[in-house]
PDB file of N, CA and C in Angstrom:
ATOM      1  N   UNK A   1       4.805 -80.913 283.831  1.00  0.00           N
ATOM      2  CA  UNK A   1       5.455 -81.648 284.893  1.00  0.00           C
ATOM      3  C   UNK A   1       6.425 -80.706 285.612  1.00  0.00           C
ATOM      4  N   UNK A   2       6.427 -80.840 286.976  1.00  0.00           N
ATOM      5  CA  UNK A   2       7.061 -79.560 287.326  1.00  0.00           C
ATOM      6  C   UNK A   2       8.872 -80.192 287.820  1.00  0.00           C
ATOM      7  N   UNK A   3       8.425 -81.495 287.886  1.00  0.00           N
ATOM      8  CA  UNK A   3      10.125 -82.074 288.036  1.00  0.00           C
ATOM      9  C   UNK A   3      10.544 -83.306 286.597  1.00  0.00           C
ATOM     10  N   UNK A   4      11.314 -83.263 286.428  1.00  0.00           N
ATOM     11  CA  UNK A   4      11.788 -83.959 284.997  1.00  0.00           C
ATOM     12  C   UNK A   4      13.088 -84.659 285.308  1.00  0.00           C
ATOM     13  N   UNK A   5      13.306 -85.583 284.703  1.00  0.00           N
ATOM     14  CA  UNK A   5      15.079 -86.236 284.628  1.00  0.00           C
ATOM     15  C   UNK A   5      15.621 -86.676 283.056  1.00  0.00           C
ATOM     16  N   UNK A   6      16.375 -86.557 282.788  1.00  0.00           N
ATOM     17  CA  UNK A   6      16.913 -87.102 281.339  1.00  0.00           C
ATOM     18  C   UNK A   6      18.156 -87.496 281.119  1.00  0.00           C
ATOM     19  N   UNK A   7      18.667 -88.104 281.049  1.00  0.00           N
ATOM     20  CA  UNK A   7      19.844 -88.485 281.045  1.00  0.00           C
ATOM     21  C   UNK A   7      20.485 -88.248 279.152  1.00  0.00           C
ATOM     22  N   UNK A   8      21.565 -87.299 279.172  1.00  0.00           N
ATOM     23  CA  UNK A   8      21.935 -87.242 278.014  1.00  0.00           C
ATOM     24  C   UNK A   8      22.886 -88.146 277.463  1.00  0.00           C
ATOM     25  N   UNK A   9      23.730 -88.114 278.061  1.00  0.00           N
ATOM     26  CA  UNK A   9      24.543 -89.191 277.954  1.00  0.00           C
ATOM     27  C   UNK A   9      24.588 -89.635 279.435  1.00  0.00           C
ATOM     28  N   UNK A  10      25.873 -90.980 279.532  1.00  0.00           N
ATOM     29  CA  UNK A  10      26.015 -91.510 281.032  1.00  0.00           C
ATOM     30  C   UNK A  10      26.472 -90.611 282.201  1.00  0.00           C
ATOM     31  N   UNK A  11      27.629 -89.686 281.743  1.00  0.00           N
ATOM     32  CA  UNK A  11      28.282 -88.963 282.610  1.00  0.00           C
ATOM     33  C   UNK A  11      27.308 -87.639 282.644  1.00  0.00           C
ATOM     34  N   UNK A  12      26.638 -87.030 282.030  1.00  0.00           N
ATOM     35  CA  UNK A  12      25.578 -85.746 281.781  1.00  0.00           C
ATOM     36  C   UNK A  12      24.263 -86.452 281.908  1.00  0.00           C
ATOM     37  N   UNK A  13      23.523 -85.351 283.451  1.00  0.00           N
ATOM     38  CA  UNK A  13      22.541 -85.649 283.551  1.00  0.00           C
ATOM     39  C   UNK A  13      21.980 -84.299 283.370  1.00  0.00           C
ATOM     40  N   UNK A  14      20.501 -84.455 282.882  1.00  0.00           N
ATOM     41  CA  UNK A  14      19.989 -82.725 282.958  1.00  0.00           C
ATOM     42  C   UNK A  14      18.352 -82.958 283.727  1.00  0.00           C
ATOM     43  N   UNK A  15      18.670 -82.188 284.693  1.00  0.00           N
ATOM     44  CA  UNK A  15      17.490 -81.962 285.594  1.00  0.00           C
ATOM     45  C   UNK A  15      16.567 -80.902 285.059  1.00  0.00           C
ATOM     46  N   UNK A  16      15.282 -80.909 285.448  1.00  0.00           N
ATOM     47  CA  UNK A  16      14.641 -79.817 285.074  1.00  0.00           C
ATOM     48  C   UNK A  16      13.121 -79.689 285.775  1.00  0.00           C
ATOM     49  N   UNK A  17      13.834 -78.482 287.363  1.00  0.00           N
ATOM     50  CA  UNK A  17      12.754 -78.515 287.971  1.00  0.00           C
ATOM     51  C   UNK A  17      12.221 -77.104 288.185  1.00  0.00           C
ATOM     52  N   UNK A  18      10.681 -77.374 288.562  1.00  0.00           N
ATOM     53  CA  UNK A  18      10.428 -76.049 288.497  1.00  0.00           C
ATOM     54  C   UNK A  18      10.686 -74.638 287.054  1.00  0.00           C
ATOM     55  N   UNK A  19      11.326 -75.345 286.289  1.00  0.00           N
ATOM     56  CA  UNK A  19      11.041 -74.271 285.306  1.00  0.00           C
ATOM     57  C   UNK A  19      12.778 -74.233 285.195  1.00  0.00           C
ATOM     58  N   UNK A  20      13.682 -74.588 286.091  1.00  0.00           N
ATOM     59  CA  UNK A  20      14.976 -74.384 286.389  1.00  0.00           C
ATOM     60  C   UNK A  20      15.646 -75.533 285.451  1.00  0.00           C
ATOM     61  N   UNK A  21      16.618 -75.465 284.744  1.00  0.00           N
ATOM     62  CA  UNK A  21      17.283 -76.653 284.269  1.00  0.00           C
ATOM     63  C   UNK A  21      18.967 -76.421 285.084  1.00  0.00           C
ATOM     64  N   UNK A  22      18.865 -77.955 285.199  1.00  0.00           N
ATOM     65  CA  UNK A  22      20.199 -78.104 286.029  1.00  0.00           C
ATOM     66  C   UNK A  22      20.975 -79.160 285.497  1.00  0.00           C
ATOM     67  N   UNK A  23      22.127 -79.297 285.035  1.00  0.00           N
ATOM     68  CA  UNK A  23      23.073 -80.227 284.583  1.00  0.00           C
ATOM     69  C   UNK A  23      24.025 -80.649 285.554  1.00  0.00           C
ATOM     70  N   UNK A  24      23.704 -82.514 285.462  1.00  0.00           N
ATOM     71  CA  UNK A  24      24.965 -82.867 286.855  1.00  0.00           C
ATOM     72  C   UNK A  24      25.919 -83.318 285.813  1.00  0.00           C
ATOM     73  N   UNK A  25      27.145 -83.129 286.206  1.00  0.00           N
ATOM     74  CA  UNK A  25      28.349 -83.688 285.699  1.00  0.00           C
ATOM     75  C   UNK A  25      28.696 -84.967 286.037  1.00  0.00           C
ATOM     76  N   UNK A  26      28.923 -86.109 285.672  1.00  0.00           N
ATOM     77  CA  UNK A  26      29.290 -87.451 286.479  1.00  0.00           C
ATOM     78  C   UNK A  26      30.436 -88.048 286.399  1.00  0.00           C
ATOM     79  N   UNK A  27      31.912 -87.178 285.853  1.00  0.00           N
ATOM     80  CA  UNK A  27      32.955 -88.121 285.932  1.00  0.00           C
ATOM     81  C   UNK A  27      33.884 -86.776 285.373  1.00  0.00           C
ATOM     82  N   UNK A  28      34.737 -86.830 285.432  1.00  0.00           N
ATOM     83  CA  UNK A  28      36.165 -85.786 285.224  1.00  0.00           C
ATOM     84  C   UNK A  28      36.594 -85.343 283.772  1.00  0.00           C
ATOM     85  N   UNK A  29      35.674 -86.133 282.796  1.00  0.00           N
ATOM     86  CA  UNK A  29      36.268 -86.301 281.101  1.00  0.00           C
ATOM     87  C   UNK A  29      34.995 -85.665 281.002  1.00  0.00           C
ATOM     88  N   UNK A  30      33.846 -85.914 281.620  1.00  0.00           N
ATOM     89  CA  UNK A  30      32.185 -84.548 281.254  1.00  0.00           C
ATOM     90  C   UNK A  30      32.403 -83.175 281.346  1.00  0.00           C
ATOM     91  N   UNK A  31      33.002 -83.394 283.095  1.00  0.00           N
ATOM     92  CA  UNK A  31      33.634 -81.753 283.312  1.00  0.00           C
ATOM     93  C   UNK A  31      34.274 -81.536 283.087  1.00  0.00           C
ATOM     94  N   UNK A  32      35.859 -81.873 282.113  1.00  0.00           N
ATOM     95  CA  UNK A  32      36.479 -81.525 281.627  1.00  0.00           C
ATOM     96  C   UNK A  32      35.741 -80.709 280.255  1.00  0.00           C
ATOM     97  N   UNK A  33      35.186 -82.108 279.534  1.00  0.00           N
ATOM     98  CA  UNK A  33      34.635 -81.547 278.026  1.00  0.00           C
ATOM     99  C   UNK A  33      33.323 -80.349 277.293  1.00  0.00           C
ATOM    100  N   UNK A  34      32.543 -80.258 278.993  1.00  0.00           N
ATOM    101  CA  UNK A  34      31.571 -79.648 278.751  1.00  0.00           C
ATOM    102  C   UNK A  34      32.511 -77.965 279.276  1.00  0.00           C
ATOM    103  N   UNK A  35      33.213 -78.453 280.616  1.00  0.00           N
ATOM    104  CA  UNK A  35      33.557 -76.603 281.240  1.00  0.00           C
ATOM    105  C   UNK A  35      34.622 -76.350 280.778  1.00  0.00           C
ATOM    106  N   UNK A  36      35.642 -77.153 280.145  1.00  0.00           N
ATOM    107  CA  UNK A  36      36.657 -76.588 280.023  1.00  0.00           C
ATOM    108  C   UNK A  36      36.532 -76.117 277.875  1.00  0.00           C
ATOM    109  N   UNK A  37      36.038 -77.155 277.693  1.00  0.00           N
ATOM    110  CA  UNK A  37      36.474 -77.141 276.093  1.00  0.00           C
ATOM    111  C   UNK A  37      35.195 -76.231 275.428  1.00  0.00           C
ATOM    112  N   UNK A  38      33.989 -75.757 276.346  1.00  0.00           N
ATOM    113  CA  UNK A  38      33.091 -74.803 275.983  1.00  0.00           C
ATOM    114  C   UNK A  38      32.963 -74.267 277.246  1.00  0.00           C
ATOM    115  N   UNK A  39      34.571 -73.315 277.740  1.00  0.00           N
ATOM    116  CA  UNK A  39      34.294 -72.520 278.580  1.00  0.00           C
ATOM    117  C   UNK A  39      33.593 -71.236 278.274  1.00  0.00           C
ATOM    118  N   UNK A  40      33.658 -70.726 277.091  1.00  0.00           N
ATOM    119  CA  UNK A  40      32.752 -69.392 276.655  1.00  0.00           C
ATOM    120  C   UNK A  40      31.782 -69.664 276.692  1.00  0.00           C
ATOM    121  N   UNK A  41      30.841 -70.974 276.720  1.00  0.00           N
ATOM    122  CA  UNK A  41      29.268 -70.997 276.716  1.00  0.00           C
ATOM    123  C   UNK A  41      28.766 -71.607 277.708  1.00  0.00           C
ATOM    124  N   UNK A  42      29.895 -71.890 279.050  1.00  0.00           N
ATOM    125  CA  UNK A  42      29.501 -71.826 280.515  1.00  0.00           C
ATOM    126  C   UNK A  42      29.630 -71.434 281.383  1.00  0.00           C
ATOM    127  N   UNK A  43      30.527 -70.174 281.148  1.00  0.00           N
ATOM    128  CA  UNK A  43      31.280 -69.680 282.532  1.00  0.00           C
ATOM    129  C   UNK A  43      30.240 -68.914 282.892  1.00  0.00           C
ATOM    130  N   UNK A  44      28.985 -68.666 282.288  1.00  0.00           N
ATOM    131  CA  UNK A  44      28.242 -67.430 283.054  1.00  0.00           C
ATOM    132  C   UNK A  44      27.973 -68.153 284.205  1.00  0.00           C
ATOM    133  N   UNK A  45      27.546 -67.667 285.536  1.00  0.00           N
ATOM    134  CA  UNK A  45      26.798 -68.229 286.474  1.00  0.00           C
ATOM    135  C   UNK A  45      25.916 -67.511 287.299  1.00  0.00           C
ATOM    136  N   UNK A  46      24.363 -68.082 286.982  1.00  0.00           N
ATOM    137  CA  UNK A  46      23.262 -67.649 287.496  1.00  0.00           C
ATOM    138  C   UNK A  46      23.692 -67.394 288.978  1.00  0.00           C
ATOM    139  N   UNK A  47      22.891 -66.075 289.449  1.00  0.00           N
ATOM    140  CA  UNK A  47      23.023 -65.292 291.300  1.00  0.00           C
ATOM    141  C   UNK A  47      21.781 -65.909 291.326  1.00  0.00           C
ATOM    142  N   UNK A  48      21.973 -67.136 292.439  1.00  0.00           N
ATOM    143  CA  UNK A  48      20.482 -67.316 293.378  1.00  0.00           C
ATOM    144  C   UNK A  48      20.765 -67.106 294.729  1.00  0.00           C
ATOM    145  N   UNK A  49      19.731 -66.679 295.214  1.00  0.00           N
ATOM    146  CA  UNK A  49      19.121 -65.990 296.441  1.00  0.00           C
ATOM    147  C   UNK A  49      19.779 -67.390 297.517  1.00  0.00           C
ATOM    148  N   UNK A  50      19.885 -68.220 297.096  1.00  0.00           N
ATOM    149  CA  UNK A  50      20.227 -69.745 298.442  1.00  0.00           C
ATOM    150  C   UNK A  50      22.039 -69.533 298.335  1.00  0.00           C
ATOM    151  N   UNK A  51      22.607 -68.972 297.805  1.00  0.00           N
ATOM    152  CA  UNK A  51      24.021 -68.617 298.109  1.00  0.00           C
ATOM    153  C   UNK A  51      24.132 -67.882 299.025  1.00  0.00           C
ATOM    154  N   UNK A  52      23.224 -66.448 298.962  1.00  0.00           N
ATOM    155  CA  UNK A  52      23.873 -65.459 300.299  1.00  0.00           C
ATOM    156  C   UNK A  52      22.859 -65.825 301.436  1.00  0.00           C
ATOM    157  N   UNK A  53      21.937 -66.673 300.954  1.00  0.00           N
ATOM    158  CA  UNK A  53      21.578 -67.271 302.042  1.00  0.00           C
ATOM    159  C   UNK A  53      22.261 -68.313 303.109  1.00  0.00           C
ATOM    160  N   UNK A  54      22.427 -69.477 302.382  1.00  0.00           N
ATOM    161  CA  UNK A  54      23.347 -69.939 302.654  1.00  0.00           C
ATOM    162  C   UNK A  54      24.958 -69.743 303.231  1.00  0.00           C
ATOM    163  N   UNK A  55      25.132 -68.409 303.457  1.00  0.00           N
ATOM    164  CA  UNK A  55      26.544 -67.632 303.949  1.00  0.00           C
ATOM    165  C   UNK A  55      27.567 -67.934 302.944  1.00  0.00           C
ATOM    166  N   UNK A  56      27.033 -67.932 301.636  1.00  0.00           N
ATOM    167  CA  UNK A  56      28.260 -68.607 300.512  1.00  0.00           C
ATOM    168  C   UNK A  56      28.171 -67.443 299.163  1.00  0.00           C
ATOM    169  N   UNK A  57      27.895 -66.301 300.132  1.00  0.00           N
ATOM    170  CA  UNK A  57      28.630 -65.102 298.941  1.00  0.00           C
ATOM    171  C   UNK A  57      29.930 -65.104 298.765  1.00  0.00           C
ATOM    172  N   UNK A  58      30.640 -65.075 299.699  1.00  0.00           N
ATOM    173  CA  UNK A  58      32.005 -65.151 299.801  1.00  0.00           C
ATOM    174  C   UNK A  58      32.413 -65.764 299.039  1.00  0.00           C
ATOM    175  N   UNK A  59      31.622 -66.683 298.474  1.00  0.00           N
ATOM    176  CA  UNK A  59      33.266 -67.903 297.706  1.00  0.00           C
ATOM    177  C   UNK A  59      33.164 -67.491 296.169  1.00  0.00           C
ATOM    178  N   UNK A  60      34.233 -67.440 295.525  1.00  0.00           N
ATOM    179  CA  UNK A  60      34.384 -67.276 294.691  1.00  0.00           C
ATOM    180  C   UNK A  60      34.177 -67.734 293.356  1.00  0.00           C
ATOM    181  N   UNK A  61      33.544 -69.174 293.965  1.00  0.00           N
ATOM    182  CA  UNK A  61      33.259 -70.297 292.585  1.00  0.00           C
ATOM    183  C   UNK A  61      31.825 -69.814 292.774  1.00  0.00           C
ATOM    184  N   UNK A  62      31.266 -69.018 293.608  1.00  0.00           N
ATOM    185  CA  UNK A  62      30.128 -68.409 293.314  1.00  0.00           C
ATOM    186  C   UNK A  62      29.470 -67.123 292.450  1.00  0.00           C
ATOM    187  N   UNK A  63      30.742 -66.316 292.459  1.00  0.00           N
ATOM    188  CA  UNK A  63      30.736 -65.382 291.498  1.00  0.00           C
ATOM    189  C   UNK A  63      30.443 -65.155 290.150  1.00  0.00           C
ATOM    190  N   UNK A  64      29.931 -63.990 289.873  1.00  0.00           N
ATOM    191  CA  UNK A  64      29.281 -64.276 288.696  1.00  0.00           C
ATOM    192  C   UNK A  64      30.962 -64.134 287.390  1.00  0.00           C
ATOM    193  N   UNK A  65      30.687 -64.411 286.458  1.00  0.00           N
ATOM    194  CA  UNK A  65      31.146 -64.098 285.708  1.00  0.00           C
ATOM    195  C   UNK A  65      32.232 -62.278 285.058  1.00  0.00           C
ATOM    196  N   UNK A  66      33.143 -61.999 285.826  1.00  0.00           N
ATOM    197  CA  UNK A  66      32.959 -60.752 285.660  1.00  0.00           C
ATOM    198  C   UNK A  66      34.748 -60.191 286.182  1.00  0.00           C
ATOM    199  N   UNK A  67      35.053 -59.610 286.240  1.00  0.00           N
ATOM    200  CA  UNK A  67      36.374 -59.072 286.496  1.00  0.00           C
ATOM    201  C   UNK A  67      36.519 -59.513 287.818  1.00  0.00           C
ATOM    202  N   UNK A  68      35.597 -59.707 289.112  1.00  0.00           N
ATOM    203  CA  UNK A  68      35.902 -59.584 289.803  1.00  0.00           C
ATOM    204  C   UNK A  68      36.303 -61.650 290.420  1.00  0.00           C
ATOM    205  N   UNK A  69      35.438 -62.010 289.374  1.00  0.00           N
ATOM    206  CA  UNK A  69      35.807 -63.104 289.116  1.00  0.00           C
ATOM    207  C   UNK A  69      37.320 -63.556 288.935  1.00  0.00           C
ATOM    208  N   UNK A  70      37.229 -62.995 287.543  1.00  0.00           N
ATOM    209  CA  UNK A  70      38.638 -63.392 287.071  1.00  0.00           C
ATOM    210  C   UNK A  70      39.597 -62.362 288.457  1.00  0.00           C
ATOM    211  N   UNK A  71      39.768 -62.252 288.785  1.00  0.00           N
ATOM    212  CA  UNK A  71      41.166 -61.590 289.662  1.00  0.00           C
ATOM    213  C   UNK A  71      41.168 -62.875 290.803  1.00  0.00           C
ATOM    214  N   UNK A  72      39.315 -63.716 291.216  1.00  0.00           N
ATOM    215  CA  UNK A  72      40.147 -64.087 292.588  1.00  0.00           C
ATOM    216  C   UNK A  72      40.413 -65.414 291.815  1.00  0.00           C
ATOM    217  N   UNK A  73      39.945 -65.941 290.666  1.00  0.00           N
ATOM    218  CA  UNK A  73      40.417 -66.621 289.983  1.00  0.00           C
ATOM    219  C   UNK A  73      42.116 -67.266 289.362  1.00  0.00           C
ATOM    220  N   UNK A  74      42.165 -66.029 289.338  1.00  0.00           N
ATOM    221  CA  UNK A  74      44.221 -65.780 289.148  1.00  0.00           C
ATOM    222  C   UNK A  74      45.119 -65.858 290.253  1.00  0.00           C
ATOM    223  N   UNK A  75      44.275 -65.037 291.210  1.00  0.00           N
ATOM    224  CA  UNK A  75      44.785 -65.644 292.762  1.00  0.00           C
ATOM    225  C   UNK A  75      44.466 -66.882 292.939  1.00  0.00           C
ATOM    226  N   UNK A  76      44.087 -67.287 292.474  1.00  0.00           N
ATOM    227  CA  UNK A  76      43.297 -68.914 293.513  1.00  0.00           C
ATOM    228  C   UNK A  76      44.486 -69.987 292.749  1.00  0.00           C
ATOM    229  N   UNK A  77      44.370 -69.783 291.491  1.00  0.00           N
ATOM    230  CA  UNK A  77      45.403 -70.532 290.335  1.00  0.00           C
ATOM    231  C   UNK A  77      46.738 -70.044 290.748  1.00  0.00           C
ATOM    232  N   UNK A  78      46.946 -69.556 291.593  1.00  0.00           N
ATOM    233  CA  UNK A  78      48.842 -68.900 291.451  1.00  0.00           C
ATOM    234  C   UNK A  78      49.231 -69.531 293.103  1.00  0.00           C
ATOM    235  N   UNK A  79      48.066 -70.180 293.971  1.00  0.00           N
ATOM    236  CA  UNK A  79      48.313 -70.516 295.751  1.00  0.00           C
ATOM    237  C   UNK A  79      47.896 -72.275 295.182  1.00  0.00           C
ATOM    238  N   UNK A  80      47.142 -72.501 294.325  1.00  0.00           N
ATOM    239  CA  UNK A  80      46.463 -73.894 294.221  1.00  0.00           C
ATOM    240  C   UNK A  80      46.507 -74.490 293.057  1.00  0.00           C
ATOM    241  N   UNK A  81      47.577 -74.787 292.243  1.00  0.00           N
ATOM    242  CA  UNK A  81      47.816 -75.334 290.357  1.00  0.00           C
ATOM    243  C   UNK A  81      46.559 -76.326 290.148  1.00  0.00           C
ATOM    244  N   UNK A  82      45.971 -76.425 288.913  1.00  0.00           N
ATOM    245  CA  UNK A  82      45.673 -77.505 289.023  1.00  0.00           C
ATOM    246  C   UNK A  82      46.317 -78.345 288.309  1.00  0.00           C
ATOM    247  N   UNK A  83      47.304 -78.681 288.085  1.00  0.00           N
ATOM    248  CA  UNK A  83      48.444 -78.896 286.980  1.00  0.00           C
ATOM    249  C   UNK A  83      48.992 -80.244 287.870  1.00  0.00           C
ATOM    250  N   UNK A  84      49.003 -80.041 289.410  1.00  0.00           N
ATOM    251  CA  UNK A  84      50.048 -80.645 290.492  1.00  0.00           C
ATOM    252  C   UNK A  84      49.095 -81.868 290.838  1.00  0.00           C
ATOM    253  N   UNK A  85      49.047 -82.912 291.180  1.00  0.00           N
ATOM    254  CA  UNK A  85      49.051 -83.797 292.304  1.00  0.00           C
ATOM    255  C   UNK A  85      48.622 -82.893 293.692  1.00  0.00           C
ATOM    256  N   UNK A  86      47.438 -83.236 294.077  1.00  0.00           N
ATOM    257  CA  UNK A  86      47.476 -82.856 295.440  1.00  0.00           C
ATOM    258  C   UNK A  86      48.309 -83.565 296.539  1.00  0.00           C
ATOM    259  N   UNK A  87      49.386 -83.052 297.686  1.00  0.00           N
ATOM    260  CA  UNK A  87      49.858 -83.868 298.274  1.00  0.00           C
ATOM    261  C   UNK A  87      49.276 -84.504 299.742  1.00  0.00           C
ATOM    262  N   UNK A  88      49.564 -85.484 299.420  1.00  0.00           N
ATOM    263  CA  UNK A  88      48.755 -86.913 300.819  1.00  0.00           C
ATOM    264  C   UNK A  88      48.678 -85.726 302.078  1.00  0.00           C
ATOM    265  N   UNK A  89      48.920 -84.841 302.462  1.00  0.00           N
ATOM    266  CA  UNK A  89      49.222 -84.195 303.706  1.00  0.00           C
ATOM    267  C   UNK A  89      47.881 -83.123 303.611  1.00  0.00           C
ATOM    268  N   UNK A  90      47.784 -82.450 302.619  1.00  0.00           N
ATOM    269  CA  UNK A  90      46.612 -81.686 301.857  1.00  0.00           C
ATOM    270  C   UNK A  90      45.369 -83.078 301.899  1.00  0.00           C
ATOM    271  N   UNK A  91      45.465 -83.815 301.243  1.00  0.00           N
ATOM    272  CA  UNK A  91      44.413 -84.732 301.327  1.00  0.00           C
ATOM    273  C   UNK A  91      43.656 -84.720 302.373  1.00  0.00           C
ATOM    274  N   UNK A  92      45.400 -85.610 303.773  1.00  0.00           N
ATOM    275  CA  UNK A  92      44.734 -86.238 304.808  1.00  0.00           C
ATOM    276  C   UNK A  92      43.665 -85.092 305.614  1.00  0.00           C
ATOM    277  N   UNK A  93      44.059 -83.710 305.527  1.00  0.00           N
ATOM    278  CA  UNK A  93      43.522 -82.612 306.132  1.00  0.00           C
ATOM    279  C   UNK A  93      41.991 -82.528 305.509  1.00  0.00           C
ATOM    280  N   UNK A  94      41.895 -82.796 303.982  1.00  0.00           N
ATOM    281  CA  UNK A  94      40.423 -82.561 303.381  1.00  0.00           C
ATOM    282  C   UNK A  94      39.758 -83.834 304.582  1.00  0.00           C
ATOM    283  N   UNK A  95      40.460 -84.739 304.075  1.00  0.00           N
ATOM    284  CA  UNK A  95      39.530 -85.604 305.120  1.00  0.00           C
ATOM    285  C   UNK A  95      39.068 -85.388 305.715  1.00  0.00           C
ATOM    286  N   UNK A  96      40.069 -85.158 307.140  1.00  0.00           N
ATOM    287  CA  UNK A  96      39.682 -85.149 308.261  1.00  0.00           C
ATOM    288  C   UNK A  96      38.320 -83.620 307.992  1.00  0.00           C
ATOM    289  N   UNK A  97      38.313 -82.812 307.688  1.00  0.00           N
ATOM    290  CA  UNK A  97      37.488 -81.587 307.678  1.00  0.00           C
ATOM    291  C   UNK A  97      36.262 -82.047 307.347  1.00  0.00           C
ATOM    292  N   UNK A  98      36.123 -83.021 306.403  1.00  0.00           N
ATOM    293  CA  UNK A  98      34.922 -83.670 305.568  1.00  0.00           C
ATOM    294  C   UNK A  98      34.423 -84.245 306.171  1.00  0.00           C
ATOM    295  N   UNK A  99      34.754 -85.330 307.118  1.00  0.00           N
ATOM    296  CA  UNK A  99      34.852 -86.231 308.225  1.00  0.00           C
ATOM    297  C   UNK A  99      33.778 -85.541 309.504  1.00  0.00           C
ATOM    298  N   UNK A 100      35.005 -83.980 310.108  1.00  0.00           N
ATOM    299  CA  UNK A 100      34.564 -83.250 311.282  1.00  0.00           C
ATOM    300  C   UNK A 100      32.788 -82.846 310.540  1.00  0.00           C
ATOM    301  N   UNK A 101      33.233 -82.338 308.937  1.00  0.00           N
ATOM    302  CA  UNK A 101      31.790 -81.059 308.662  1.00  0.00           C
ATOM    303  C   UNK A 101      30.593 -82.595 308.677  1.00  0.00           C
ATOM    304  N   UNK A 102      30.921 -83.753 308.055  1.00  0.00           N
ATOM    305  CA  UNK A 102      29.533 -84.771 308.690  1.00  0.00           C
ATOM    306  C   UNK A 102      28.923 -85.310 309.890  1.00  0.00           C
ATOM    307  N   UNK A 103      30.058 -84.968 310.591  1.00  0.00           N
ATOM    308  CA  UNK A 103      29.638 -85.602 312.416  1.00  0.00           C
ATOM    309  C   UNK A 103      28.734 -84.261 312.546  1.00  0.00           C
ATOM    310  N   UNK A 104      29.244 -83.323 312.605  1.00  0.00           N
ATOM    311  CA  UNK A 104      28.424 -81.773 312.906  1.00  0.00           C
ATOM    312  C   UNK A 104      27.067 -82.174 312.497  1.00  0.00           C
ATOM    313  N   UNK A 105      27.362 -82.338 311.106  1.00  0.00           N
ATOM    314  CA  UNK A 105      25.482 -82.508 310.043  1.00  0.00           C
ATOM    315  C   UNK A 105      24.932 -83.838 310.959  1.00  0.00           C
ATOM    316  N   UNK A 106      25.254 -84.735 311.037  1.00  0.00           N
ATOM    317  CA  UNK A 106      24.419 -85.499 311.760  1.00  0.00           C
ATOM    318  C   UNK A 106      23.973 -85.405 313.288  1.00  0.00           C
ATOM    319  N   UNK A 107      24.742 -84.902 314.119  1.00  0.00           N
ATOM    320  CA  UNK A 107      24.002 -84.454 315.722  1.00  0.00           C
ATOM    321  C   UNK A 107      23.640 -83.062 315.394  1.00  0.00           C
ATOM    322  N   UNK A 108      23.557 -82.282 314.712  1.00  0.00           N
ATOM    323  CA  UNK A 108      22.736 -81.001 314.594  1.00  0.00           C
ATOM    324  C   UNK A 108      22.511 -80.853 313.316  1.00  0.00           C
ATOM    325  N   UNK A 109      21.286 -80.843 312.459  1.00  0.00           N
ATOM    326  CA  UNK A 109      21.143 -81.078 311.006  1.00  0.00           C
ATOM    327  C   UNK A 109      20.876 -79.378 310.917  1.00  0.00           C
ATOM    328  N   UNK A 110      19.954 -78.701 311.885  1.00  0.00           N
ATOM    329  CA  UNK A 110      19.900 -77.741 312.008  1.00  0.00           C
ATOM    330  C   UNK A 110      20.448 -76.728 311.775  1.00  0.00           C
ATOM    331  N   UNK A 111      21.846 -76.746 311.624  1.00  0.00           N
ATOM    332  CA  UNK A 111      23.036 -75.653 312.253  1.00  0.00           C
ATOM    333  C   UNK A 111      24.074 -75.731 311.016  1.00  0.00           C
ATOM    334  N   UNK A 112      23.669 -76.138 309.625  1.00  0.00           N
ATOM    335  CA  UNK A 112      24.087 -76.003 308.849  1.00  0.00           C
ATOM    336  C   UNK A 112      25.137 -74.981 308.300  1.00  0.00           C
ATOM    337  N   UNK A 113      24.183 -73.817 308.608  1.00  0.00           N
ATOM    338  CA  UNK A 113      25.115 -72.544 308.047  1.00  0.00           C
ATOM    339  C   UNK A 113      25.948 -72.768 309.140  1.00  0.00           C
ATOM    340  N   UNK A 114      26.267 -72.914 310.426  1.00  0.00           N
ATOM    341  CA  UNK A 114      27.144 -72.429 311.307  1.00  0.00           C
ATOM    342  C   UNK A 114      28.346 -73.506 310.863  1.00  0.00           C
ATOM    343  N   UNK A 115      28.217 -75.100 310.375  1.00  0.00           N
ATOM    344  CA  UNK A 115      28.858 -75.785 309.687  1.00  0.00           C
ATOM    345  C   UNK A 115      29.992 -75.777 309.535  1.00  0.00           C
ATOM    346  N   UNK A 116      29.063 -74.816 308.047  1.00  0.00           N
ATOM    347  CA  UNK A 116      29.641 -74.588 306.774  1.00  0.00           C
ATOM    348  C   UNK A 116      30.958 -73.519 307.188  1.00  0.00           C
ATOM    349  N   UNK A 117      30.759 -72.417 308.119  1.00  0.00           N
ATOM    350  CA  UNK A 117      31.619 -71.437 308.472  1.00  0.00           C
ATOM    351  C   UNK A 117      32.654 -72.294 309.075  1.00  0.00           C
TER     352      UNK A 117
END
């Protein structure tokens, strides 16, 4: 079968297509317990070809596993806690951006990468 679904538990789903297995996370206590409390047996992260395709070399939650990781990692944790409350002002801004990046996707589905930039 070249596409599969399984549900492991409620919050962990594991996909498995094409030969690829993919795990969705479904609630904040999964991704807490699976990435944080067995971060040594997930932090690796597979390089696929639809990242620098996608114009999403740049980001850093894309990076593989590796020094260069951890540095923008330490930067990212020392401008953004995750310790804090995000504040309503930070929010209202995700919004609105989330808001602008779906009007874009729907009158041009096309123009994705330009989007995303």
């Amino acid at each position: 079968m070249l596409v599969s679904c399984e549900t492991a538990a409620g919050d962990v789903v594991h996909l498995s297509m094409f030969g690829e297995h993919i795990v969705v996370l479904g609630s904040q206590q999964a991704i807490f317990d699976i990435l944080e409390k067995q971060s040594a047996a997930t932090s690796e992260r597979r390089q696929h070809p639809l990242i620098e395709l996608s114009g999403q070399g740049f980001n850093f939650a894309f990076f593989p596993y590796n020094h260069w990781w951890r540095r923008h990692r330490r930067v990212f944790s020392q401008h953004i806690p995750s310790t804090r409350p995000i504040p309503d002002e930070q929010l209202s801004i995700q919004y609105q951006c989330a808001s602008l990046f779906l009007r874009k996707m729907l009158t041009d589905p096309g123009g994705l990468r330009d989007h995303i930039r």
